[in-house]
Protein backbone atom coordinates (compact mmCIF):
# COMPACT_ATOMS: atom_id res chain seq x y z
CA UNK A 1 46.18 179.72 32.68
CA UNK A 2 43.28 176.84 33.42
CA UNK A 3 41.24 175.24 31.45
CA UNK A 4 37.77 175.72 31.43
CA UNK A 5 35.07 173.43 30.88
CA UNK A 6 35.02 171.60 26.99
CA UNK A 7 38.25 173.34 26.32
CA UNK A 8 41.36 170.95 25.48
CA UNK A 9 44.06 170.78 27.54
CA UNK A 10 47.58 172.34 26.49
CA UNK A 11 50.46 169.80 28.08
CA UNK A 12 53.72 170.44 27.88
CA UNK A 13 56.27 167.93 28.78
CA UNK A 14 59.89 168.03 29.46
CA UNK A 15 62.97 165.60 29.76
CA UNK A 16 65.93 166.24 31.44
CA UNK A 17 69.27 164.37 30.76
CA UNK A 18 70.55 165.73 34.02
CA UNK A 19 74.39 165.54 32.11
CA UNK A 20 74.40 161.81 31.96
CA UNK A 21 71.85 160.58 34.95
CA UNK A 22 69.45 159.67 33.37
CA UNK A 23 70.51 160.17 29.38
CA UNK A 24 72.95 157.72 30.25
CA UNK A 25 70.48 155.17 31.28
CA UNK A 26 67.27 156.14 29.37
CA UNK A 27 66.75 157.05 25.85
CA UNK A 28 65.28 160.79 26.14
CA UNK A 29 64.58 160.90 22.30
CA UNK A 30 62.18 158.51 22.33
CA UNK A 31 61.01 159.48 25.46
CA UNK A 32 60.00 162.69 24.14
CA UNK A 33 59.08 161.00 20.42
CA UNK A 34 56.69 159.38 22.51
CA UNK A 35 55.47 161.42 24.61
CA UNK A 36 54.69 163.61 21.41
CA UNK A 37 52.06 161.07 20.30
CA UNK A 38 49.74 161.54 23.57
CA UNK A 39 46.19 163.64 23.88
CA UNK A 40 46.63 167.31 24.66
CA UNK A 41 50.62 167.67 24.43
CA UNK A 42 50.96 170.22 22.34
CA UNK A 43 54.96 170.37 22.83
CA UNK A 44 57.55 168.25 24.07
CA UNK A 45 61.28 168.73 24.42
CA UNK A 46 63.96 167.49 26.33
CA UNK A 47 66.80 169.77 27.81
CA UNK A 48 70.43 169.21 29.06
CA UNK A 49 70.10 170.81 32.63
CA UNK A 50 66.06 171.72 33.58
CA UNK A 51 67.45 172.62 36.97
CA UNK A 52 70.11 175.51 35.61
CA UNK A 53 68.53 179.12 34.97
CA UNK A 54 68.79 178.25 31.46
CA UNK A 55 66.59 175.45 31.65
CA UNK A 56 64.43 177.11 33.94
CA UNK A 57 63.91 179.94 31.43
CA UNK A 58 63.66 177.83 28.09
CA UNK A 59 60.67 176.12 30.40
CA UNK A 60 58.99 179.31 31.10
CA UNK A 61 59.33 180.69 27.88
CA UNK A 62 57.49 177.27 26.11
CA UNK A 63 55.28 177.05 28.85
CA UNK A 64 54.10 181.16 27.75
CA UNK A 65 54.83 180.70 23.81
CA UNK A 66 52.59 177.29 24.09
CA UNK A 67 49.56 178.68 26.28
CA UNK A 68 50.39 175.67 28.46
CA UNK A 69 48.11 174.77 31.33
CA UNK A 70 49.88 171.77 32.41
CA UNK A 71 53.33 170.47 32.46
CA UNK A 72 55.30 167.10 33.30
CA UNK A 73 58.50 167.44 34.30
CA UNK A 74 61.02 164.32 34.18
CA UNK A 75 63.88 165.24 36.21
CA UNK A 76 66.63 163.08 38.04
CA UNK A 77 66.09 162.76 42.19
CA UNK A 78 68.44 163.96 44.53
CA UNK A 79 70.45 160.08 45.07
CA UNK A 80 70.74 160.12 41.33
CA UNK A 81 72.66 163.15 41.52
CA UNK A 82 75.31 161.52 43.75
């Protein structure tokens, strides 16, 4: 789905705790308190494993219930996984 021209945008935005990579080391609640509180995201969430089919399929799913037409992602890089 796009956007067209005057219509909002529909964000969605999710946080990973990749196990403890980066919930160890970042706060992901507030991360997605915050992230709650910006123009045109309409849902934010934050999920255990975004790389598992799970994840994958919770995504999808939000992304479909939501109407989303853009999403953010925060996931932990390949060194963090180490």
């Amino acid at each position: 789905m796009i956007s067209k021209p005057g219509e909002d945008l529909r964000i969605g935005v999710f946080v990973c705790d990749c196990g403890m990579n980066i919930a160890g080391t970042i706060d992901n609640d507030q991360v997605v308190e915050h992230a709650k509180t910006l123009p045109n995201v309409v849902s934010a969430v934050r999920s255990k494993y975004s790389c598992s089919d799970p994840g994958q399929n919770d995504i999808q799913k939000l992304i479909t219930d939501n109407r989303l037409d853009r999403v953010v992602i925060g996931v932990a890089d390949s060194p963090a996984k180490k």
